[in-house]
Protein backbone atom coordinates (compact mmCIF):
# COMPACT_ATOMS: atom_id res chain seq x y z
CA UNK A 1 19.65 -25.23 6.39
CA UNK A 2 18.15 -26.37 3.16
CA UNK A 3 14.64 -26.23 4.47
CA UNK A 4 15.03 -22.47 5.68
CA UNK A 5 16.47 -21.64 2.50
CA UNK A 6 13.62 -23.57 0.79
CA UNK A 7 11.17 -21.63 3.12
CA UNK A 8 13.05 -18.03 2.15
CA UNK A 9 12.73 -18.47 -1.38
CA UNK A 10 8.76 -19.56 -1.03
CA UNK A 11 8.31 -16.53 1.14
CA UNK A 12 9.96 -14.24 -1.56
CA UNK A 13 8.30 -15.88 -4.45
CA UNK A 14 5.17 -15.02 -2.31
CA UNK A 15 5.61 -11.39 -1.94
CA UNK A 16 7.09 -11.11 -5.73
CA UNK A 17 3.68 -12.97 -6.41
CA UNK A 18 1.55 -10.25 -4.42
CA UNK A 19 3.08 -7.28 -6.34
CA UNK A 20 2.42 -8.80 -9.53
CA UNK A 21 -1.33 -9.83 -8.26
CA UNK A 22 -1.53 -6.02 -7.92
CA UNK A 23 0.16 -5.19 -11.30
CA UNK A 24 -2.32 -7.71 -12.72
CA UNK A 25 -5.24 -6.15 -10.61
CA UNK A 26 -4.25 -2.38 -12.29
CA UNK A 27 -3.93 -3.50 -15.90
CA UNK A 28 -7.19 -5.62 -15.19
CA UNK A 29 -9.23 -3.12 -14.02
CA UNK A 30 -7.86 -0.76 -16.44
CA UNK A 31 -8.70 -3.46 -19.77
CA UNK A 32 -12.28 -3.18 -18.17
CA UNK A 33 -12.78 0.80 -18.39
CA UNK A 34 -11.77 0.65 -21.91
CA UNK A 35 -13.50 -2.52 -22.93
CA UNK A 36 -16.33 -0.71 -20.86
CA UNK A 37 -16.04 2.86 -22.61
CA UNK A 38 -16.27 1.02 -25.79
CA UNK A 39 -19.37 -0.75 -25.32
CA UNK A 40 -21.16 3.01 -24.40
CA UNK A 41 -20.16 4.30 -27.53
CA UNK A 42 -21.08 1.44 -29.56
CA UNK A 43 -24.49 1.27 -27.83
CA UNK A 44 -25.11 4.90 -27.88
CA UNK A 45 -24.35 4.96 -31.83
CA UNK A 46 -27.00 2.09 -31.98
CA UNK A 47 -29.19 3.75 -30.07
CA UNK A 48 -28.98 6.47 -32.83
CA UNK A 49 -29.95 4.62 -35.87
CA UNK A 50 -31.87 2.30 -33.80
CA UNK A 51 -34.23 4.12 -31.83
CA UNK A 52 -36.29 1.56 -30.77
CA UNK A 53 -34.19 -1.10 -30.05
CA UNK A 54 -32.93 -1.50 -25.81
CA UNK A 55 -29.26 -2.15 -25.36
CA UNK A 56 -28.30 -4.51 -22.37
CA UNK A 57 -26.38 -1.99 -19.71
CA UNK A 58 -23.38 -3.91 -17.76
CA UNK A 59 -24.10 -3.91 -13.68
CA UNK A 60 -22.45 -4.12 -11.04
CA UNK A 61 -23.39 -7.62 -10.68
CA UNK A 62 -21.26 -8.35 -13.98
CA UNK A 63 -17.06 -7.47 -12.92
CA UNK A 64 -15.46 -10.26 -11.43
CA UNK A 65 -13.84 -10.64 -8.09
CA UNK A 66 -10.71 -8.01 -8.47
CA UNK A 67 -13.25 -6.02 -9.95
CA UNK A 68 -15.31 -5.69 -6.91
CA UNK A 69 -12.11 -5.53 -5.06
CA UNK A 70 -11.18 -2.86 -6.84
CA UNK A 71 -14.32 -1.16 -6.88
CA UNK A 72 -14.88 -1.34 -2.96
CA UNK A 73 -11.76 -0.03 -2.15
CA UNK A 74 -12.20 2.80 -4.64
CA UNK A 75 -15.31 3.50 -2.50
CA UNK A 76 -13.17 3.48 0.59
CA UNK A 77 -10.67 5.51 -0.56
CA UNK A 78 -13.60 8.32 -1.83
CA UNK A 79 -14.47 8.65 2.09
CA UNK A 80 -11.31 10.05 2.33
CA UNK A 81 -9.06 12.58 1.32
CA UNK A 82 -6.50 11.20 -0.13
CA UNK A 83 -5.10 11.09 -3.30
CA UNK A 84 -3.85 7.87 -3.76
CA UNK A 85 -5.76 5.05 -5.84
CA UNK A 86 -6.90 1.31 -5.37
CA UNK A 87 -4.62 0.24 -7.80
CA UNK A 88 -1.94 2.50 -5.99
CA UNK A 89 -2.37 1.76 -2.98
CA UNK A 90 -2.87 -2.24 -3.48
CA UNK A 91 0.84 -1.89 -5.41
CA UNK A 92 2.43 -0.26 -2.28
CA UNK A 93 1.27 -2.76 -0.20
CA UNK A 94 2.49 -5.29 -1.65
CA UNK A 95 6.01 -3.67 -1.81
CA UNK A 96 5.55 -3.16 1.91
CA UNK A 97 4.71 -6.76 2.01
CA UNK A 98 8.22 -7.59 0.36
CA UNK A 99 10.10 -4.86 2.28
CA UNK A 100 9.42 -6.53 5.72
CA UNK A 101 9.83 -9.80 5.08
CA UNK A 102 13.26 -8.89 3.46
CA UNK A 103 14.24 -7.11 6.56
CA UNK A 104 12.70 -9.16 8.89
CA UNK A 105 14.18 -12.26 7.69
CA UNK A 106 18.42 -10.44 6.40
CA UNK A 107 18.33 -7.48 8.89
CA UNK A 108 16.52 -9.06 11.86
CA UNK A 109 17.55 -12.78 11.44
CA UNK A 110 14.12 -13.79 11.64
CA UNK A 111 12.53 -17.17 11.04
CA UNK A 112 11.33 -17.23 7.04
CA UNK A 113 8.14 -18.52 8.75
CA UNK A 114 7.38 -15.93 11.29
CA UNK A 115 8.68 -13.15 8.76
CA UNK A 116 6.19 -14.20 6.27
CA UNK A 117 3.28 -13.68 8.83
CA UNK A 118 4.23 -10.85 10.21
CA UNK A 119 4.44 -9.41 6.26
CA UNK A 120 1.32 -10.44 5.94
CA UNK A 121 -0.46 -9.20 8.26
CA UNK A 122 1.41 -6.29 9.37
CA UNK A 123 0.43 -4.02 5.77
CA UNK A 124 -2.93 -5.07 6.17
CA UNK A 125 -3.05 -3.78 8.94
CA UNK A 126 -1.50 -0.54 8.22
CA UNK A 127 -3.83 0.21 5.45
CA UNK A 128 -7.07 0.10 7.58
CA UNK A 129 -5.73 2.29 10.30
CA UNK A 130 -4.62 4.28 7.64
CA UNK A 131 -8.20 4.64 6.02
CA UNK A 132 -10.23 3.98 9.39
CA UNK A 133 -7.83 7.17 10.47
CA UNK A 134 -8.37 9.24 6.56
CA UNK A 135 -11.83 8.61 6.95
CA UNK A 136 -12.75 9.48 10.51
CA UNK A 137 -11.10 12.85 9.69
CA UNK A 138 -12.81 13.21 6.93
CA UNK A 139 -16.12 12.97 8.53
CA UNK A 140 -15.04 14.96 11.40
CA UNK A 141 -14.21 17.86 9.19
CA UNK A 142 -17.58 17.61 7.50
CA UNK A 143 -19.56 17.45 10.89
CA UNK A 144 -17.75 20.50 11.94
CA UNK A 145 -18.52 22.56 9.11
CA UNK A 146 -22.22 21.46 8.87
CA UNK A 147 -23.80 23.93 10.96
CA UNK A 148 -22.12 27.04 9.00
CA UNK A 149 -22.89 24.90 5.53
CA UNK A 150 -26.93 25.09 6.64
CA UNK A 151 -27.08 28.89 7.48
CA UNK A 152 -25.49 29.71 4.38
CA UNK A 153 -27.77 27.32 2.44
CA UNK A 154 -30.63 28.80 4.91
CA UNK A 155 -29.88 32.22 4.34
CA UNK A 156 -29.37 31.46 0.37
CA UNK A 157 -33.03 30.19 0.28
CA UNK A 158 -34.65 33.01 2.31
CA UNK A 159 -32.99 35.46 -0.42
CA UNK A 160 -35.30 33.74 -3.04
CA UNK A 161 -32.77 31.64 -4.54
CA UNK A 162 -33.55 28.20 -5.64
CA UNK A 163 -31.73 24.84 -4.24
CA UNK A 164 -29.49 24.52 -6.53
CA UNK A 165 -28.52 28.24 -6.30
CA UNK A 166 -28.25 27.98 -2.78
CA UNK A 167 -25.96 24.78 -2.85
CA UNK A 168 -23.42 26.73 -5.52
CA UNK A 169 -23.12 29.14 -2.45
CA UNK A 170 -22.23 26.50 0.11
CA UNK A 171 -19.89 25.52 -2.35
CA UNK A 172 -18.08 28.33 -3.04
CA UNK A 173 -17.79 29.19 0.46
CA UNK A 174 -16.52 26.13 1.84
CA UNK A 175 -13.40 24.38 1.39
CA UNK A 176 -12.21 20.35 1.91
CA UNK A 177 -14.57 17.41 2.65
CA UNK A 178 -18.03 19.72 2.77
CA UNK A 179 -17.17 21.44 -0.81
CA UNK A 180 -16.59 18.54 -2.21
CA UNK A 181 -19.40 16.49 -1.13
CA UNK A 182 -21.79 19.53 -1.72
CA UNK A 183 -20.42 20.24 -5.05
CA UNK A 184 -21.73 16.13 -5.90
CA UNK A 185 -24.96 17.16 -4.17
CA UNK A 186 -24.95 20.40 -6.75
CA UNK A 187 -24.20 18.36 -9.22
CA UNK A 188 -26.98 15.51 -8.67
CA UNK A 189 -29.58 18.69 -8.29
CA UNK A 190 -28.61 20.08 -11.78
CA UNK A 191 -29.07 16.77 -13.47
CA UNK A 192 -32.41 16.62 -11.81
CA UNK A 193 -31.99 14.49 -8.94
CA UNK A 194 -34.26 15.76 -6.08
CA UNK A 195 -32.88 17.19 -2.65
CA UNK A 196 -34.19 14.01 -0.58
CA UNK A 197 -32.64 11.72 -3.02
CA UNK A 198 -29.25 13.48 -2.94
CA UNK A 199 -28.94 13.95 0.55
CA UNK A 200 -29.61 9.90 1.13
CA UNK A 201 -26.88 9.76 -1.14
CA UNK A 202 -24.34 11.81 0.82
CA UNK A 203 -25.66 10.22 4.02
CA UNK A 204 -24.43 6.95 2.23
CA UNK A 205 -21.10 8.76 1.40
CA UNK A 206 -20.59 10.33 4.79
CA UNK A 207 -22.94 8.14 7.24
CA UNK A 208 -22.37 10.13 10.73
CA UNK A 209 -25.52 11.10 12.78
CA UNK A 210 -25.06 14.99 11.82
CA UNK A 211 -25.86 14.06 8.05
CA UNK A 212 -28.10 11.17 8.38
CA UNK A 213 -30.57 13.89 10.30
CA UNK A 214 -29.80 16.56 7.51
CA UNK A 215 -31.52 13.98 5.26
CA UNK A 216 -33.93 12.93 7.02
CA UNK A 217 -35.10 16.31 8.53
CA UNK A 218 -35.12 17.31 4.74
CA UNK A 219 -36.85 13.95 3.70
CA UNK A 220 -39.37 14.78 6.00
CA UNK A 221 -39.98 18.33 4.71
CA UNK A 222 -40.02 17.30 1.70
CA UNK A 223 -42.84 14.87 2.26
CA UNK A 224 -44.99 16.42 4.35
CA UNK A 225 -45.04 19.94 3.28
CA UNK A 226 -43.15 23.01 5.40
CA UNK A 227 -41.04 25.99 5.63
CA UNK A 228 -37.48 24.22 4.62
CA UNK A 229 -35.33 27.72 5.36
CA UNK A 230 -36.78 27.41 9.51
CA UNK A 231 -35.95 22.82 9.42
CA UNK A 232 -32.44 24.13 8.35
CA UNK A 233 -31.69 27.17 10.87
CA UNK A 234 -33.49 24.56 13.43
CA UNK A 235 -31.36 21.58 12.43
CA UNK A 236 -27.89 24.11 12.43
CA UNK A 237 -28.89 25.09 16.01
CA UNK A 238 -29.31 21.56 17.05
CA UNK A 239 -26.20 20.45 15.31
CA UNK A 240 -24.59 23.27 17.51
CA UNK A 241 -25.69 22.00 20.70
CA UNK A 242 -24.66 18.46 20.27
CA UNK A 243 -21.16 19.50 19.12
CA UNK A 244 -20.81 21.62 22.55
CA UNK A 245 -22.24 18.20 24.24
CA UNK A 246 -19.78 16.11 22.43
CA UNK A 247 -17.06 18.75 23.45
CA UNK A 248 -17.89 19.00 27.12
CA UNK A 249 -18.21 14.80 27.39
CA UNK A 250 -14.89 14.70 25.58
CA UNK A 251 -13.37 17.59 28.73
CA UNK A 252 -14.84 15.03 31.01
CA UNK A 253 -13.15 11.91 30.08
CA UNK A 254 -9.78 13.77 29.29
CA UNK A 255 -8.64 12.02 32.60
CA UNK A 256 -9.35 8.65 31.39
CA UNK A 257 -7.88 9.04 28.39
CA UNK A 258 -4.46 10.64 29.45
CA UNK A 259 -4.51 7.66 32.11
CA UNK A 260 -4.73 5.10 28.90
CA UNK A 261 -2.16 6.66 26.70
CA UNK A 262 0.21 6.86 29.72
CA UNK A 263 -0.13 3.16 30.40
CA UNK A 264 -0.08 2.06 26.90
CA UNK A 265 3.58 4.23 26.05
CA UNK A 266 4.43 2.62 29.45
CA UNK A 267 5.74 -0.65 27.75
CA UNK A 268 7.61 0.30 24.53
CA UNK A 269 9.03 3.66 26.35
CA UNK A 270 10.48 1.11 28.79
CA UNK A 271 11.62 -1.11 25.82
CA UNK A 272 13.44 1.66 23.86
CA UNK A 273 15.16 2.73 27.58
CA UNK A 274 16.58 -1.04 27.50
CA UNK A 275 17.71 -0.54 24.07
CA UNK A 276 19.48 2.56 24.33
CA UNK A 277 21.31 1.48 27.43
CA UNK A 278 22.18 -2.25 26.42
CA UNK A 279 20.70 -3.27 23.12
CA UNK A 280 22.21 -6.90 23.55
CA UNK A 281 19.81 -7.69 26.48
CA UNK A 282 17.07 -7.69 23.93
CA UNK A 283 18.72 -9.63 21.55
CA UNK A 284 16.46 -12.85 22.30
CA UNK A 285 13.34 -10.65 21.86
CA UNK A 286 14.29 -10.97 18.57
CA UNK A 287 16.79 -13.34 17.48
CA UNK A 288 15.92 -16.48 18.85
CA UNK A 289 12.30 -18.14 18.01
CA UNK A 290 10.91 -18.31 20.86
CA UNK A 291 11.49 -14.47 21.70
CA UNK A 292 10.22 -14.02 18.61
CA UNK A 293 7.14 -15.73 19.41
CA UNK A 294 6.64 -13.69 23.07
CA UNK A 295 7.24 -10.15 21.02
CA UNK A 296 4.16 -11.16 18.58
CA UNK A 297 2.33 -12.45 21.90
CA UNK A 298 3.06 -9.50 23.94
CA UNK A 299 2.46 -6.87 21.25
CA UNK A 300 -0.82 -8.24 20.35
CA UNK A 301 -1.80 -8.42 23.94
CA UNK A 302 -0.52 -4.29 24.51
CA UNK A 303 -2.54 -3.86 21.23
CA UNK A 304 -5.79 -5.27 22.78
CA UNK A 305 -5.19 -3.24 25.71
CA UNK A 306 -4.54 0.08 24.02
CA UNK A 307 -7.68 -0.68 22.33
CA UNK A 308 -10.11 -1.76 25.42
CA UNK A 309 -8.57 1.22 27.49
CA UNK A 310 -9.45 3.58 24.11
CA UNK A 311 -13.07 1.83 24.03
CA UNK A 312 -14.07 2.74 27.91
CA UNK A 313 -12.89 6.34 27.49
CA UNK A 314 -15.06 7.08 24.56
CA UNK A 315 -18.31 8.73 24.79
CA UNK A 316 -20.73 8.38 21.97
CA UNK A 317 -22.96 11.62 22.28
């Protein structure tokens, strides 16, 4: 008794630990966008009665590890469209973190051991699906929109209007993911970053095939001389035809795919049919160890199915 108890409090001290990490993390990160701000406007009032002397600039190379933590998921997150920060989001987790094992180990009668693992690695978890999920959307919604996005900028260049004229049109006709990733592009133009170089950029940003041959098609043009308005009305057209191609694969494996989601409900709709008629023969599923144990075995198992089943219907076009 006094080892689980011993083994509760560790596990709680753990979790406590992992939302103060992320508290820690925050205020961190936050000390370093001051301390950083500070340094600009010291160096750029040196730079003023100093002309000629070069101030040192701070690189990436330079934060330390929950820096770069911070920083990489900040990338993730701008893939996406949601709202919610690194410093946010790393807080929430570890609340989930707490919030399971609490319930897992007073509301489920788990073991402190298993509940701690399952915490773990259950909001991990979460949070990639949840930005694998946010930013496969996002780039979907881009990809859609792309062929409309290059006739406007088309027609916008064939009226005489410069790039960076035409790219304030795409803007202000478009809405979500391709506004806001065009209004960057505008904004790189303006402060005199060329086309090529910007679109590499927002390939980087958004790196599905659609956009990766907008900047290369583009790169191209730019290099080798051409008529840009015909490479973007060509490029919309193609971009056209593969989304009909990627459309009429997708009709084709519909069958496959109903066939895996059917089999992959299968189990837990058969579980929650158990439950509602006689919850207490499922009672060792999840208060005794060793039930424990086959649950983690058998979900991960359904998981890996779900997944392999999801993998052979898929059609990369």
């Amino acid at each position: 008794m006094s080892m689980t108890i011993m083994i509760w409090g560790l596990g709680l001290a753990l979790n406590i630990g992992l939302i103060l990490f992320g508290l820690i993390l925050a205020d961190r990160q936050r000390r370093y966008h001051m301390a950083r701000l500070q340094r600009a406007q010291g160096r750029t009032t040196a730079a003023a009665e100093k002309p000629g002397k070069v101030q040192k600039r701070v690189s990436y190379a330079e934060l330390s590890f929950m820096g770069r933590v911070l920083a990489r998921l900040d990338d993730q997150l701008a893939q996406t469209s949601l709202t919610l920060g690194a410093r946010a989001l790393l807080v929430q987790a570890g609340l989930g973190v707490l919030t399971i094992f609490a319930g897992g180990v007073l509301g489920l009668g788990m073991h402190p051991v298993t509940a701690l693992v399952l915490a773990l690695l259950l909001p991990w978890g979460i949070v990639t699906m949840i930005l694998k999920s946010a930013q496969a959307r996002y780039r979907l919604t881009f990809t859609e929109g792309l062929p409309e996005a290059l006739d406007i900028f088309a027609r916008g260049l064939r009226a005489g209007r410069p790039v960076s004229d035409s790219l304030s049109i795409v803007v202000k006709s478009s809405k979500g993911p391709l506004a806001h990733e065009f209004t960057r592009c505008h904004d790189a133009i303006c402060m005199g970053t060329a086309l090529p170089d910007s679109l590499d950029r927002l390939a980087q940003r958004v790196p599905t095939p659609e956009v990766c041959f907008f900047s290369v098609a583009t790169a191209l043009q730019a290099e080798t001389g051409g008529n840009l308005i015909e490479t973007m009305e060509n490029l919309a057209m193609q971009l056209r035809e593969r989304r009909k191609l990627r459309k009429k694969a997708r009709a084709l494996s519909s069958e496959a795919r109903a066939s895996a989601a059917i089999l992959a409900s299968l189990p837990f709709a058969v579980c929650l049919l158990i439950a509602f008629l006689n919850l207490g023969y499922l009672e060792p599923l999840y208060a005794d160890a060793r039930g424990q144990v086959m649950s983690l075995v058998a979900v991960t198992s359904v998981s890996m199915g779900v997944f392999i089943m999801a993998r052979m219907g898929k059609l990369d076009v």
